[in-house]
C-alpha atoms as a PDB file:
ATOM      1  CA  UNK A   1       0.000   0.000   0.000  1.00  0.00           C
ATOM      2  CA  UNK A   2       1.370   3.205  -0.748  1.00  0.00           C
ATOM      3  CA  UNK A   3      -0.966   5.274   1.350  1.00  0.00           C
ATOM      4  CA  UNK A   4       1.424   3.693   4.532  1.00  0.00           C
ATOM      5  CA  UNK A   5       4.656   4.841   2.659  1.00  0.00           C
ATOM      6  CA  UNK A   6       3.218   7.968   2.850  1.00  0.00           C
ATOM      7  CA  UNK A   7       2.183   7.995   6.274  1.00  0.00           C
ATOM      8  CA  UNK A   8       4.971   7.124   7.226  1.00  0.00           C
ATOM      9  CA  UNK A   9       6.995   9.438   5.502  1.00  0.00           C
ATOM     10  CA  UNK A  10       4.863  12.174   6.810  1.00  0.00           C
ATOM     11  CA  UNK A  11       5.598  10.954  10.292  1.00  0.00           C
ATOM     12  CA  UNK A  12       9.421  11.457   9.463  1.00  0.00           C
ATOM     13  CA  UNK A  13       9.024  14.903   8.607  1.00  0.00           C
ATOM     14  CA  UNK A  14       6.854  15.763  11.428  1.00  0.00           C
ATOM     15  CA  UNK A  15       9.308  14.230  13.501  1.00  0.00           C
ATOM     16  CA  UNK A  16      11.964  16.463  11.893  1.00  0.00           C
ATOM     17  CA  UNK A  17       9.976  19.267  12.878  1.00  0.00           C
ATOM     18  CA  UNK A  18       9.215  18.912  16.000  1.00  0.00           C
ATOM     19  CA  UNK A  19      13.775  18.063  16.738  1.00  0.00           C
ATOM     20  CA  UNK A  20      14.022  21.741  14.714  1.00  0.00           C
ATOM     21  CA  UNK A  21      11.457  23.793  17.227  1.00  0.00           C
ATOM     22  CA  UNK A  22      13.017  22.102  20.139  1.00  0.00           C
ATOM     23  CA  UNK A  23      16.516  22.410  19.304  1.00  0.00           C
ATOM     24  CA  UNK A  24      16.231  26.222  18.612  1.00  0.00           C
ATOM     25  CA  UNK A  25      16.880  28.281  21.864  1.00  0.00           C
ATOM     26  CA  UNK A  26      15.685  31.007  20.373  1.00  0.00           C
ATOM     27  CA  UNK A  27      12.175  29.791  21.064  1.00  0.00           C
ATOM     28  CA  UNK A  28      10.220  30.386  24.496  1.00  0.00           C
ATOM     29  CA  UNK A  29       9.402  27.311  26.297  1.00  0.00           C
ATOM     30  CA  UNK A  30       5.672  28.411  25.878  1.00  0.00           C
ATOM     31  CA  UNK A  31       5.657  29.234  22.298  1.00  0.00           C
ATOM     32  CA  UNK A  32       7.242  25.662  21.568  1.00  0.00           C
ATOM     33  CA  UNK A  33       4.615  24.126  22.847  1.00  0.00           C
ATOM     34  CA  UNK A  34       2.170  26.162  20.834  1.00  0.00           C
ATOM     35  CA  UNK A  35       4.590  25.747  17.720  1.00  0.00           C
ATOM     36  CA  UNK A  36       4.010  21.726  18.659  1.00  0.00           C
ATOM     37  CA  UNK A  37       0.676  21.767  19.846  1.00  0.00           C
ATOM     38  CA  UNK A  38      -0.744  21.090  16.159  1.00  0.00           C
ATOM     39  CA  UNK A  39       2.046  19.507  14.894  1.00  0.00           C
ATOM     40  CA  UNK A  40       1.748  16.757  18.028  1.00  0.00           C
ATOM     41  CA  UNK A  41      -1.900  16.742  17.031  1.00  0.00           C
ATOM     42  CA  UNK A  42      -1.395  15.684  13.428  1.00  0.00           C
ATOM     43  CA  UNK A  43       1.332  12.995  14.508  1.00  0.00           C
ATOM     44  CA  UNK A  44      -1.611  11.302  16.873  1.00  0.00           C
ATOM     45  CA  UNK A  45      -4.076  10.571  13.559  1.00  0.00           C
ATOM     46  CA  UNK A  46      -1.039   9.350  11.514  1.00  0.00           C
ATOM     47  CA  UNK A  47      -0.237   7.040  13.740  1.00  0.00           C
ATOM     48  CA  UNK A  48      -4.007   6.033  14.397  1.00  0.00           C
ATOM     49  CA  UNK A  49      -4.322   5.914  10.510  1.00  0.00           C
ATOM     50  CA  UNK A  50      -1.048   4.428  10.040  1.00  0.00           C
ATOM     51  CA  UNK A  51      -1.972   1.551  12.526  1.00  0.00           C
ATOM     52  CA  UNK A  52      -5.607   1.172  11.109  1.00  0.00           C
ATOM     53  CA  UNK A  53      -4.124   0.692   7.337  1.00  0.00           C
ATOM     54  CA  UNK A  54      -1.855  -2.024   9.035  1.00  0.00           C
ATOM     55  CA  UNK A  55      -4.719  -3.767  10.218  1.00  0.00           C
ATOM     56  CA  UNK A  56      -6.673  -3.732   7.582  1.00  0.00           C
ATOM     57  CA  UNK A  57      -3.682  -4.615   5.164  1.00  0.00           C
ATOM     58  CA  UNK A  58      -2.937  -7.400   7.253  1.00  0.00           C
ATOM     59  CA  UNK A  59      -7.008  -8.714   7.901  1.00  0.00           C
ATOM     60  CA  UNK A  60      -8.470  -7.712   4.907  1.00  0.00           C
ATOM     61  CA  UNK A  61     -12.348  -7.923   5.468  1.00  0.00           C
ATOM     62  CA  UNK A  62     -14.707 -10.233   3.521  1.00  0.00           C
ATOM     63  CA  UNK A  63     -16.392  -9.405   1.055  1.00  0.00           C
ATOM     64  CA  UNK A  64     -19.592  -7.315   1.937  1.00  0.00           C
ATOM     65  CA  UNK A  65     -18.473  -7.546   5.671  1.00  0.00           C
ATOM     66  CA  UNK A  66     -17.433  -4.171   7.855  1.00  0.00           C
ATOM     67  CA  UNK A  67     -14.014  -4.374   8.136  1.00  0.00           C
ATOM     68  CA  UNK A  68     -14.806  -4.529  12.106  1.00  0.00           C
ATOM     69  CA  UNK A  69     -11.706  -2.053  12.688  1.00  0.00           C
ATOM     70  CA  UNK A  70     -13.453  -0.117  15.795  1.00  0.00           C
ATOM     71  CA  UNK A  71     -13.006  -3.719  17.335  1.00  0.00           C
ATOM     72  CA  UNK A  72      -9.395  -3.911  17.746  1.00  0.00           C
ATOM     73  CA  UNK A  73      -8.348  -0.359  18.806  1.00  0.00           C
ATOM     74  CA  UNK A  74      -8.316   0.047  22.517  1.00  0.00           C
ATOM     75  CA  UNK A  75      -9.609   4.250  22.525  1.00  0.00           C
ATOM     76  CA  UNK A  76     -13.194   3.770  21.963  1.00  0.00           C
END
């Protein structure tokens, strides 16, 4: 699937960004967690989505079935 590539890639770079914010001193403690706030935010439905395309890529539903993914994850 290239949709996890992706993901995953995406995760890198948001990753990257978060090391740049807090490796600049130049930055307030309080703005770098406002700088990370969102950035943190879009990391947590990656990894949700990242670990929902896992499942499903390695229990692919039946045909005409849900694919039953709210079963597995531990949140809801």
């Amino acid at each position: 699937m290239n949709s996890i590539k992706y993901i995953q890639d995406a995760l890198s770079d948001l990753d990257e960004q978060v090391q740049t914010i807090l490796l600049d001193w130049g930055i307030p403690l309080n703005e770098k967690d406002n700088l990370m706030l969102p950035i943190l935010q879009q990391k947590k439905v990656l990894i949700q989505t990242l670990e929902d395309l896992t499942y499903l890529k390695e229990n692919p539903p039946t045909p005409n079935q849900p694919c039953g993914i709210s079963k597995y994850r531990d949140d809801l």
